[in-house]
Protein backbone atom coordinates (compact mmCIF):
# COMPACT_ATOMS: atom_id res chain seq x y z
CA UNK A 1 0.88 4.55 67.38
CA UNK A 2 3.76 3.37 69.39
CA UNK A 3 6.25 1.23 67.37
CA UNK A 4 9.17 -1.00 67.96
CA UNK A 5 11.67 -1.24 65.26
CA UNK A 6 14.51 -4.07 65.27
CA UNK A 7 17.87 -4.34 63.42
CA UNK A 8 17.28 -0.55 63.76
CA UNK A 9 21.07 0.53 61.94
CA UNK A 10 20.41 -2.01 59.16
CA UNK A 11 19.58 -1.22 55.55
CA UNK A 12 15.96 -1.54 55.80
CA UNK A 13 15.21 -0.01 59.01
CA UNK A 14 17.54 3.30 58.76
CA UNK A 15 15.20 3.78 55.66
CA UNK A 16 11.77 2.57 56.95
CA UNK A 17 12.37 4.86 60.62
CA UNK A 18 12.19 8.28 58.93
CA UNK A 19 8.79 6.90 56.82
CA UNK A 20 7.01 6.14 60.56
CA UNK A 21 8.73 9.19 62.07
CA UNK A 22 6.84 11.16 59.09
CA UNK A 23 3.81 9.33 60.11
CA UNK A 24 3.05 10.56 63.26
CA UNK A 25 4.53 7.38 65.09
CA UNK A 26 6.44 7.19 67.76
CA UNK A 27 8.86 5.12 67.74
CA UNK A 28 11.17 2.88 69.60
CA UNK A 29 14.52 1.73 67.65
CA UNK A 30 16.21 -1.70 69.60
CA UNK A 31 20.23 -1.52 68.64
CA UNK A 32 22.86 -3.87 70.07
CA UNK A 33 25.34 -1.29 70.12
CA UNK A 34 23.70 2.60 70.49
CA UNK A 35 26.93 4.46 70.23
CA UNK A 36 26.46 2.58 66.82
CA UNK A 37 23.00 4.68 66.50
CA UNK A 38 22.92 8.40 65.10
CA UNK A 39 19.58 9.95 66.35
CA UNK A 40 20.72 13.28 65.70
CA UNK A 41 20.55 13.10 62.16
CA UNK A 42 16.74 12.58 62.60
CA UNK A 43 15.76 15.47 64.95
CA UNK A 44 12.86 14.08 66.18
CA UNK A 45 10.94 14.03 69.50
CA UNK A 46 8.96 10.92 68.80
CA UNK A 47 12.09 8.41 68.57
CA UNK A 48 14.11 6.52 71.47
CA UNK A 49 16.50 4.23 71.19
CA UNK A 50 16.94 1.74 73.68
CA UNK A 51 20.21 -1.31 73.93
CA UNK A 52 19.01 -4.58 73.51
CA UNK A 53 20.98 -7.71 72.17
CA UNK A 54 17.63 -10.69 71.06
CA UNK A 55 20.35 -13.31 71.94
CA UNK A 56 20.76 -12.44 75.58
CA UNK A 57 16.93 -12.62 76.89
CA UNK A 58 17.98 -10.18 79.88
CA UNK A 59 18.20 -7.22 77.81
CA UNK A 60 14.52 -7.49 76.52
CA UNK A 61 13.06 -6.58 79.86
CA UNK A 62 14.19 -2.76 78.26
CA UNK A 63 11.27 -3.01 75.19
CA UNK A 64 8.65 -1.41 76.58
CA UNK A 65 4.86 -3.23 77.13
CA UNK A 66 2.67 -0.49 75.46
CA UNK A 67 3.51 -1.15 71.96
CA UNK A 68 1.06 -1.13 69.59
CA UNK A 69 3.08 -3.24 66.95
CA UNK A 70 7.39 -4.56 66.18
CA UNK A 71 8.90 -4.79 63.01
CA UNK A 72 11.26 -7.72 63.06
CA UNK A 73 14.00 -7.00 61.04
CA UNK A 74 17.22 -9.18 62.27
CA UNK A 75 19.25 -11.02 60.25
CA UNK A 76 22.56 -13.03 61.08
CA UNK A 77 23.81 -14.12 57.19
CA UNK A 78 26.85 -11.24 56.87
CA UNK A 79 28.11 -13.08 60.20
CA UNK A 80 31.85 -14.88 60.24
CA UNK A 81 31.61 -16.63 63.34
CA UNK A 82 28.95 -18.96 64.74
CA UNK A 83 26.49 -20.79 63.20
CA UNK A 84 23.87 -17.84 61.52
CA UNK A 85 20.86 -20.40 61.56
CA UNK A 86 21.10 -20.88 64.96
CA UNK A 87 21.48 -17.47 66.16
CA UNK A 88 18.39 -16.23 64.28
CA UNK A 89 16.87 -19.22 65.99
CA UNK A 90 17.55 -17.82 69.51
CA UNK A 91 16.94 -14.47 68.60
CA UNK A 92 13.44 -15.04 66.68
CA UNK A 93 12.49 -17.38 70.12
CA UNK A 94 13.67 -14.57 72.41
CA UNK A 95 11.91 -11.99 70.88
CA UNK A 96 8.92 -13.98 70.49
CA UNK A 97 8.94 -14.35 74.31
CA UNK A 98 9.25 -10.51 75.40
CA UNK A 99 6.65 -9.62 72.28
CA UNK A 100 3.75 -12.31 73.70
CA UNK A 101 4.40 -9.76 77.14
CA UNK A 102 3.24 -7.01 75.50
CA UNK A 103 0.03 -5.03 74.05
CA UNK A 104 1.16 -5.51 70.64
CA UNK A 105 -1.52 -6.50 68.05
CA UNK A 106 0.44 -6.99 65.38
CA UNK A 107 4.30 -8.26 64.13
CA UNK A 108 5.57 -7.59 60.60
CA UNK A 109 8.24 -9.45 59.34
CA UNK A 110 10.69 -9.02 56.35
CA UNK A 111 11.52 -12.46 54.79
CA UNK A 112 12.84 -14.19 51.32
CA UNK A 113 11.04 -15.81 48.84
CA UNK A 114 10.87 -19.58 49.64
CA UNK A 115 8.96 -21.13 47.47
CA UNK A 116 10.83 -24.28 46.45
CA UNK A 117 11.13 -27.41 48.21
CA UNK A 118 14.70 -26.94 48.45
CA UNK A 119 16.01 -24.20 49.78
CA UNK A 120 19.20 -22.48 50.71
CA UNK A 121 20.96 -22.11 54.06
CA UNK A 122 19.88 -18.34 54.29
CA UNK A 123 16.12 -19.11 52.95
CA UNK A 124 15.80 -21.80 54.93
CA UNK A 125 16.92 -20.03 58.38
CA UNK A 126 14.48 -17.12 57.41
CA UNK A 127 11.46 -19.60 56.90
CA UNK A 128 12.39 -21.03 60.56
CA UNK A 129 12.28 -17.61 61.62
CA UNK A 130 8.84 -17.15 59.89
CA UNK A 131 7.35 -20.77 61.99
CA UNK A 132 8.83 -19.37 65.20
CA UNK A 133 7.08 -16.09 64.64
CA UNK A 134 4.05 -17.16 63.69
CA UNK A 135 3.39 -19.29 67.16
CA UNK A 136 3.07 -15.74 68.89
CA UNK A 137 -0.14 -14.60 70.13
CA UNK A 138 0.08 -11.41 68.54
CA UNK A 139 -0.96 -11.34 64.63
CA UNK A 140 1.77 -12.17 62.16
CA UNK A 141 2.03 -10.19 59.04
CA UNK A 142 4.87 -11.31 56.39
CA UNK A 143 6.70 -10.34 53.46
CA UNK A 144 8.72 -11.82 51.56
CA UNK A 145 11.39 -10.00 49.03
CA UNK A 146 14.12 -11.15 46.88
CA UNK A 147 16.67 -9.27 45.25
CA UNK A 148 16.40 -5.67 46.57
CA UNK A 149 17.74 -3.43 44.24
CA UNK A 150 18.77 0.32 45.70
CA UNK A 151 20.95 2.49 46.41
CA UNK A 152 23.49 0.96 49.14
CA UNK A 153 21.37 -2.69 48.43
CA UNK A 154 23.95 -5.53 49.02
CA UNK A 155 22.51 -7.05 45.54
CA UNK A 156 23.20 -3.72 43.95
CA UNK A 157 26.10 -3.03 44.71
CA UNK A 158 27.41 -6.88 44.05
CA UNK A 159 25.68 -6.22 40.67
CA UNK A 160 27.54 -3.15 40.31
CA UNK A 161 30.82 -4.16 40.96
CA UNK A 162 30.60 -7.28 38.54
CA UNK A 163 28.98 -4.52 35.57
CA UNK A 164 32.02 -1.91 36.28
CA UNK A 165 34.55 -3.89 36.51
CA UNK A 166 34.39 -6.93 34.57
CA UNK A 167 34.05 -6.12 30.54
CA UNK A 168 34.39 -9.93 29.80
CA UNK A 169 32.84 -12.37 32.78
CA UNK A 170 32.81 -15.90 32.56
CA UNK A 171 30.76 -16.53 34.73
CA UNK A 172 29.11 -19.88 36.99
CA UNK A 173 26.21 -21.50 35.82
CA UNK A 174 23.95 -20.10 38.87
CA UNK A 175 23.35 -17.30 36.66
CA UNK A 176 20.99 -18.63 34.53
CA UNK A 177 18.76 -18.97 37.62
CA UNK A 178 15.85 -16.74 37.65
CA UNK A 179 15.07 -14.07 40.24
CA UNK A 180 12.09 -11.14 40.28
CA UNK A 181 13.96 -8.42 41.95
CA UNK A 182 12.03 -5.57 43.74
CA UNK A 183 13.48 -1.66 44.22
CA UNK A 184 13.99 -0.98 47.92
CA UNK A 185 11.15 2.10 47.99
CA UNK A 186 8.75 -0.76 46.87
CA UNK A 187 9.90 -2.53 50.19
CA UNK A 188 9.50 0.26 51.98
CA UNK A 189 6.13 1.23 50.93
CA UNK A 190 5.22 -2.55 51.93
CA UNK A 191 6.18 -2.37 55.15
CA UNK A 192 4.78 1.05 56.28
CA UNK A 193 1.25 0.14 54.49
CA UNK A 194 0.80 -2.87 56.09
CA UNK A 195 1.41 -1.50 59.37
CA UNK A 196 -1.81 -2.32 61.37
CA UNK A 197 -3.81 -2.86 58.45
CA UNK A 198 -6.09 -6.04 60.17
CA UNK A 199 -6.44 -7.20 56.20
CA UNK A 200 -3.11 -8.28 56.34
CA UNK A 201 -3.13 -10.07 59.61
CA UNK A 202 -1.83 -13.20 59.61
CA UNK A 203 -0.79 -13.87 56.28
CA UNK A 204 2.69 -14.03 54.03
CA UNK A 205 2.83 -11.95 50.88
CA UNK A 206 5.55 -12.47 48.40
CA UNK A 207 6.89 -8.81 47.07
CA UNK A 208 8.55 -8.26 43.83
CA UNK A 209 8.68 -5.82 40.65
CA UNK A 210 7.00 -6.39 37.71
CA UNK A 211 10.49 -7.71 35.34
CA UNK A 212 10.97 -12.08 36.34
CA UNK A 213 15.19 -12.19 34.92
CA UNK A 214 17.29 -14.41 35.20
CA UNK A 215 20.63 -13.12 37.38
CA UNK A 216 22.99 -12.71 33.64
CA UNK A 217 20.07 -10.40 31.91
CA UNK A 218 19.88 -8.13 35.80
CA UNK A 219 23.69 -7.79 34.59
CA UNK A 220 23.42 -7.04 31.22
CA UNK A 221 20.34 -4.88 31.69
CA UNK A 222 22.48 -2.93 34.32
CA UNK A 223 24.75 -2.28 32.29
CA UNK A 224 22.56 -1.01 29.46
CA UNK A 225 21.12 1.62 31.78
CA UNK A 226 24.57 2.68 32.82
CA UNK A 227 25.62 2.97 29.21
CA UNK A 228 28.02 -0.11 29.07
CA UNK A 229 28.95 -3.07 27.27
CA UNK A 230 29.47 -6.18 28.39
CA UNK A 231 29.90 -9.83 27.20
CA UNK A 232 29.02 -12.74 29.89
CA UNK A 233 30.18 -16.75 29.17
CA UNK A 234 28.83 -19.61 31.40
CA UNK A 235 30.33 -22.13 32.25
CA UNK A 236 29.34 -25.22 34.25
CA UNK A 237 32.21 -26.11 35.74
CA UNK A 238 32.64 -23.56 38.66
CA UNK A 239 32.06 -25.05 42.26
CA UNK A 240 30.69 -23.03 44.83
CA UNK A 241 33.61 -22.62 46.16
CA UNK A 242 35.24 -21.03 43.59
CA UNK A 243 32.25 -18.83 42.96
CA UNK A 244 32.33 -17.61 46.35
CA UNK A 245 35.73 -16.34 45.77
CA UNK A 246 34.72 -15.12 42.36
CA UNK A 247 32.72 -12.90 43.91
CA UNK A 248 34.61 -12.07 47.08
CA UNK A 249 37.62 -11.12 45.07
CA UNK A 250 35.92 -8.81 42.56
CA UNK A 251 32.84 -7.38 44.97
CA UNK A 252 32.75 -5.55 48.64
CA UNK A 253 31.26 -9.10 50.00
CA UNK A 254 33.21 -10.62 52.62
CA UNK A 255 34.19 -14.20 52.12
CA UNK A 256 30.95 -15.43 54.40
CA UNK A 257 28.26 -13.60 53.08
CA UNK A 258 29.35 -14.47 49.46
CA UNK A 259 29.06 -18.15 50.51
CA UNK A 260 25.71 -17.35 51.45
CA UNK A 261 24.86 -15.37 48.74
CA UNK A 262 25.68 -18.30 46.14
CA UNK A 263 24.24 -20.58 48.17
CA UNK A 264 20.58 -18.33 47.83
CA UNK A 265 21.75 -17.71 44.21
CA UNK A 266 21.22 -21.41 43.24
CA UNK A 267 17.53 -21.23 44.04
CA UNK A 268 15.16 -19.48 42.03
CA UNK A 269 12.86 -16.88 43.62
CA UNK A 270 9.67 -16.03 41.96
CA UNK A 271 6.43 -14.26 43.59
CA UNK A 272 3.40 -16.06 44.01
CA UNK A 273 0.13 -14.43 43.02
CA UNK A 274 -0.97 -12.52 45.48
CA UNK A 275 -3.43 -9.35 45.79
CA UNK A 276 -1.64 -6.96 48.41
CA UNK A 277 -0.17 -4.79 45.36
CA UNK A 278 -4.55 -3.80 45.22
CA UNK A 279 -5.18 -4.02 49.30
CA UNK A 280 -2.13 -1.29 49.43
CA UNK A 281 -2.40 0.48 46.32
CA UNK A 282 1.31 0.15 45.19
CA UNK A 283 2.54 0.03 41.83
CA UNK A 284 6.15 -1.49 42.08
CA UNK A 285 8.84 0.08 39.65
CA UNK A 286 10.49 -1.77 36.79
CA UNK A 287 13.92 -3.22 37.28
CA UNK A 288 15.47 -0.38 35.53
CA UNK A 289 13.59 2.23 37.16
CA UNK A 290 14.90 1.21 40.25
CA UNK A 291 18.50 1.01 39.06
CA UNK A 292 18.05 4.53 38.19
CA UNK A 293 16.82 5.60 40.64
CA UNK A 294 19.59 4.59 42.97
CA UNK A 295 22.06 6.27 40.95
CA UNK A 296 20.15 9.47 41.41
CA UNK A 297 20.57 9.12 45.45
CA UNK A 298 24.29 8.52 44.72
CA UNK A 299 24.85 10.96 42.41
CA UNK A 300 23.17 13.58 44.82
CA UNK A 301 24.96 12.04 48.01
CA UNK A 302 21.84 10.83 49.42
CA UNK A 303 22.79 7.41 50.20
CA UNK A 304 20.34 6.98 53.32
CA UNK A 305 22.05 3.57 54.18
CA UNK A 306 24.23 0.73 53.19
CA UNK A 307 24.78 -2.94 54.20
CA UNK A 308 28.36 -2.56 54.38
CA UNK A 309 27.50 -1.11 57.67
CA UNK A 310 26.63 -4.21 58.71
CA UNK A 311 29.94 -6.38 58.55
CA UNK A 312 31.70 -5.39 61.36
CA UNK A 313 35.12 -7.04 62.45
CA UNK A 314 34.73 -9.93 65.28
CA UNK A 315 36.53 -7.50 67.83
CA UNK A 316 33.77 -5.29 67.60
CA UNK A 317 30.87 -7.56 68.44
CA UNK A 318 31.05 -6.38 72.11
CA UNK A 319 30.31 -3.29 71.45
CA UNK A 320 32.08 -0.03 69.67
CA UNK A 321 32.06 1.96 73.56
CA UNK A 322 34.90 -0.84 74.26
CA UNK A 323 37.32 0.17 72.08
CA UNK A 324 36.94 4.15 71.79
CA UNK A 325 39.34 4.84 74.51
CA UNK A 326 42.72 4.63 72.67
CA UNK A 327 45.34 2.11 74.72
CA UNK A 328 48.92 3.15 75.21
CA UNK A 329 50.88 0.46 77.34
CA UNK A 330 52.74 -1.88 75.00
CA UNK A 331 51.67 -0.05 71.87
CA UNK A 332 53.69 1.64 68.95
CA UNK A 333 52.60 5.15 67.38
CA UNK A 334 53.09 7.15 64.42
CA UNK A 335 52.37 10.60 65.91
CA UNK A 336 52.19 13.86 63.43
CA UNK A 337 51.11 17.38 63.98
CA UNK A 338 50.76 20.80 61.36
CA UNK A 339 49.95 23.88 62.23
CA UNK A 340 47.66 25.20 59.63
CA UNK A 341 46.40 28.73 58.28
CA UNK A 342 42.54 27.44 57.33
CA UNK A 343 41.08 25.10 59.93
CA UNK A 344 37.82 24.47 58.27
CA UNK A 345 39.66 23.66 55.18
CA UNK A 346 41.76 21.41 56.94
CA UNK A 347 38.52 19.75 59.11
CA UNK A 348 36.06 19.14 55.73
CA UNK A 349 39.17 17.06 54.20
CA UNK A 350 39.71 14.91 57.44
CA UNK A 351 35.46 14.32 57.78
CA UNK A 352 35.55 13.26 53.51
CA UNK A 353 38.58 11.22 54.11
CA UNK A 354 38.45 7.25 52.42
CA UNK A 355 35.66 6.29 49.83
CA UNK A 356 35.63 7.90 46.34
CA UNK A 357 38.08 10.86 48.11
CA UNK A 358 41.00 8.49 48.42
CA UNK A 359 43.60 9.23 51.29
CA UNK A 360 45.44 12.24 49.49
CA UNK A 361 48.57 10.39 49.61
CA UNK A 362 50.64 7.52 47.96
CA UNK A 363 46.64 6.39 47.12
CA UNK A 364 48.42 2.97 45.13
CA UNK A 365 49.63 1.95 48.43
CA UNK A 366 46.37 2.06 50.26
CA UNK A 367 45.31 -0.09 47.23
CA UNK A 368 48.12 -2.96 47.37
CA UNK A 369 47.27 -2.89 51.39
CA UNK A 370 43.55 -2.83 50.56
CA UNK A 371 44.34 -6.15 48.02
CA UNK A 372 46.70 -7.70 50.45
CA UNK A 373 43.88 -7.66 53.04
CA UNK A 374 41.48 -9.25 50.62
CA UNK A 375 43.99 -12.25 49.86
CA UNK A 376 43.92 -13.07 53.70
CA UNK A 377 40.09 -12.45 54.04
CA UNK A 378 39.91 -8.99 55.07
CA UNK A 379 37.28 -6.80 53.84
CA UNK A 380 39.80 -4.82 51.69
CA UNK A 381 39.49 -1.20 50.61
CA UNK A 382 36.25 -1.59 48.65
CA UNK A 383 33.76 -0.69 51.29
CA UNK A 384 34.08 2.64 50.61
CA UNK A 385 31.66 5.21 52.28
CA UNK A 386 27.93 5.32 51.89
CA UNK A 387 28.26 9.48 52.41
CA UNK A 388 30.85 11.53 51.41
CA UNK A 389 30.59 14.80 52.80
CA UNK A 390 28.90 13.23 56.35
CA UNK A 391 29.97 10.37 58.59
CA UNK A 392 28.63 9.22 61.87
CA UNK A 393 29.80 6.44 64.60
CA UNK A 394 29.13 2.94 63.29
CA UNK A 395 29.44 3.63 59.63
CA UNK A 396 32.17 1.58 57.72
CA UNK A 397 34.84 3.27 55.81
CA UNK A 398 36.78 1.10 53.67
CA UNK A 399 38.80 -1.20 55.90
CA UNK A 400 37.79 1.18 59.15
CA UNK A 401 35.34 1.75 61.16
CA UNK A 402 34.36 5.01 62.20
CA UNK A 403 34.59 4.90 66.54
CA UNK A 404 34.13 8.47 67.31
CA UNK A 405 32.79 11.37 64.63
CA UNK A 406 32.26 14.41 66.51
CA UNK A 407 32.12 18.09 64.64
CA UNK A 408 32.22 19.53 67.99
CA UNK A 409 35.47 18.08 69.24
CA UNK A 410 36.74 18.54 65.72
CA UNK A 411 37.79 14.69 66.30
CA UNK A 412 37.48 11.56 64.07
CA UNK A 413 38.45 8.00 65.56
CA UNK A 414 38.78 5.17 63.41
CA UNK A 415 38.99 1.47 64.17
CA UNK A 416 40.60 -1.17 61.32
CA UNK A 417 39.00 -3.60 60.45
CA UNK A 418 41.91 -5.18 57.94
CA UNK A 419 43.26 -8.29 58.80
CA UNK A 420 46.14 -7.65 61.47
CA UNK A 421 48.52 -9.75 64.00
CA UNK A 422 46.77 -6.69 66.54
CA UNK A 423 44.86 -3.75 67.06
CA UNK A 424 44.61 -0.57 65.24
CA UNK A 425 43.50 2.85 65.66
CA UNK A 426 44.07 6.24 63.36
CA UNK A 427 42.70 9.05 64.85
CA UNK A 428 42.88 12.72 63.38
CA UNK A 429 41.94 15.89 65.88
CA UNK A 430 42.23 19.91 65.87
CA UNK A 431 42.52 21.69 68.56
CA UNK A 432 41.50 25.03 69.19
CA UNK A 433 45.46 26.65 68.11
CA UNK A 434 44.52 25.36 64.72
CA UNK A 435 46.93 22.73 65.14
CA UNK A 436 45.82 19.09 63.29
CA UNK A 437 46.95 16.23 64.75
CA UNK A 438 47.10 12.85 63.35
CA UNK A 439 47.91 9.44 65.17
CA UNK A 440 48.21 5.91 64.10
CA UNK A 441 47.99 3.61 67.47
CA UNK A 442 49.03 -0.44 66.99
CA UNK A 443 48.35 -2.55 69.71
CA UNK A 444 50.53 -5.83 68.56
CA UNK A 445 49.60 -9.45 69.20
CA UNK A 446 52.79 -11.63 70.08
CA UNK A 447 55.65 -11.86 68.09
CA UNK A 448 54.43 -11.26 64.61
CA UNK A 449 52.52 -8.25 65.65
CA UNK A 450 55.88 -6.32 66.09
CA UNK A 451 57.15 -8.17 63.00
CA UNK A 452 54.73 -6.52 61.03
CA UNK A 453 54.69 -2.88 62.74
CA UNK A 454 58.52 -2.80 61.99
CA UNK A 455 57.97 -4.39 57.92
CA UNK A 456 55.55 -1.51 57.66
CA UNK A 457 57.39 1.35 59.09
CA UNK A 458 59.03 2.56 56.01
CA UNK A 459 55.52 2.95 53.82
CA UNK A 460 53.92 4.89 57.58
CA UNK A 461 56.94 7.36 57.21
CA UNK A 462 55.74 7.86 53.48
CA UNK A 463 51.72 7.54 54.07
CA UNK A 464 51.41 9.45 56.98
CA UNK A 465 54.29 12.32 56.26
CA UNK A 466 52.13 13.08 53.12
CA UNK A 467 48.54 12.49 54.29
CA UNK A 468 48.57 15.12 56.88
CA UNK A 469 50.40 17.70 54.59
CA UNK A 470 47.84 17.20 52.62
CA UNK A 471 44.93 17.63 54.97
CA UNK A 472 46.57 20.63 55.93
CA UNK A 473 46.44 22.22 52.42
CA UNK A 474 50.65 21.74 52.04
């Protein structure tokens, strides 16, 4: 069968592709950005990748007409700018459009729970999304999923932030509210059974685990599993507002999905009875199965994705090709070069650079930059890396972005993404006299950009002297 498969470097779909791939399908991955898209690390001959961006109709013309079914799985929350609700509007309408073109029979779509009357921004949005859909003359097949707990999960990591972190949490009063959260292979199996499978033609299927919890006992039952303990207060008094920062300051949320996220966390989201578990033949995991079994991927370095991914800075919205030639006129540079004795040594400590690894020098300063960033609503340091032994173009790394990864070259570009009065880039190369070289590139905006590269240059002189003696084994 010939698939298409949208929001193709999200969470769900980098884990669903190698599941159809397996299959026998081919398959067709849409990306808005494809230097964002690493089809090496599947090796296959039945996947393509083609650009298109569901909010400018143009680019659609590229799907191709012999499909035999589309996964729609695009989502706008994580966005800062715009309005999310109407964007998935325009891209549910526009894909809608080019679909109805096509030979395909069938359209599955990944949802939430929304089964109260009122319903959150997100939920909300995602049932629009559902009525737009479902006015194509192809079949409609949906599924809707609450908390997804897995390795790399948004909710899981959220959850284990809070569990790590916090010993004592006094917590907001949204807590209490019950959710029935499902493990992300559960999701996974959903969405490849149903593929196709005319039973499930035109209906919506609400997909959780077997454990209903309220959000305070998925924390203390986390905890439990991780060998922890942990005392949580509520109190009533917390706004929103001050929730969303709660969990901005303490999580790896940025400030507009944790708006969101509270916003969904006020409305409970229970399954409806439903018999696809026995049309599929899936048995979904317990809550603390799937907890588990996430820290098994981690622990092995098998995190296939993560939704940090996702949250991109607003200068990279046009694309990641844009910004991977490195400027020079009116910019300022901290330029440093070693020769070294062990290359490879010297190459496997710039590709595990950031995350758990740290950045081998002055690490404490990182960290006050890191909370600094985080007080003006940067994304601070706790992003981390979903991988750290392997990185690709696209993938986040703490407040970076990773432009350019290429073993060949022996070159890694990175973008920040830290709240900055300009443009940054810190790019580390080898060339082929064994030489590593190491350059930090700011592009300042206006006046306080060259306040702040000349505040700074005293810590650079510190960071950078000791960074790349220590990626040279010094």
């Amino acid at each position: 069968m010939r698939i298409l498969l949208t929001g193709a470097t999200g969470y769900i779909a980098q884990r669903l592709l190698p599941v159809l791939l397996t299959s026998g399908h081919e398959v067709i991955c849409c990306v808005r950005d494809i230097n964002r898209f690493n089809s090496e690390r599947y090796k296959s001959q039945l996947l393509s990748v083609i650009e298109v961006d569901f909010l400018k109709p143009e680019t659609l013309q590229r799907i191709p007409s012999d499909i035999d079914a589309a996964y729609y799985l695009i989502h706008s929350m994580s966005t800062s700018t715009g309005d999310f609700e109407k964007m998935e509007e325009i891209s549910t309408f526009n894909f809608k459009e080019r679909i109805q073109q096509t030979k395909a029979r069938q359209v599955i779509y990944l949802s939430g729970i929304v089964n109260e009357d009122i319903l959150s921004k997100h939920l909300s949005s995602r049932k629009n999304v559902e009525k737009i859909l479902s006015s194509g003359t192809y079949s409609l097949t949906t599924l809707r999923a609450g908390i997804i707990i897995g390795s790399g999960s948004a909710s899981f990591e959220i959850i284990r932030d809070l569990v790590e972190k916090l010993p004592v949490m006094i917590a907001p009063i949204w807590l209490n509210t019950r959710s029935q959260p499902i493990a992300v292979r559960n999701v996974i199996e959903f969405l490849s059974r149903v593929l196709l499978n005319e039973n499930t033609f035109n209906h919506n299927y609400d997909i959780g685990g077997p454990d209903i919890l309220t959000y305070k006992l998925m924390l203390l039952r986390f905890a439990k599993v991780r060998g922890l303990k942990r005392r949580i207060g509520i109190v009533p008094i917390m706004t929103p507002k001050l929730s969303s920062y709660w969990l901005y300051f303490i999580t790896s949320t940025s400030y507009s999905l944790a708006q969101n996220l509270v916003d969904s966390m006020k409305v409970e989201v229970i399954c409806r009875e439903n018999n696809l578990n026995e049309i599929l033949g899936i048995v979904p995991v317990s809550y603390e199965e799937a907890i588990i079994e996430a820290f098994e991927k981690i622990e092995m370095n098998k995190v296939e994705s993560s939704w940090k991914d996702a949250l991109t800075s607003d200068t990279l919205n046009d694309g990641i090709s844009r910004h991977t030639t490195v400027p020079f006129r009116g910019c300022f540079f901290d330029y440093r070069k070693l020769k070294v004795t062990n290359s490879d040594y010297s190459f496997e400590k710039i590709w595990s650079i950031g995350g758990a690894n740290g950045w081998y020098y002055a690490d404490w300063l990182w960290g006050i930059r890191g909370f600094i960033d985080k007080l003006f609503g940067g994304v601070g340091l706790r992003r981390g890396r979903k991988n750290q032994s392997e990185i690709s173009p696209g993938d986040a790394l703490d407040f970076w972005r990773v432009l350019i990864a290429d073993r060949n070259e022996r070159r890694l570009l990175l973008f920040a993404e830290m709240k900055l009065p300009g443009d940054a880039w810190l790019e580390f190369k080898i060339d082929n006299q064994q030489v590593v070289h190491q350059t930090a590139t700011f592009r300042p905006l206006g006046l306080w950009g060259r306040i702040y590269w000349y505040s700074v240059l005293p810590f650079h002189g510190i960071i950078f002297r000791g960074m790349i003696r220590k990626i040279a084994g010094l």
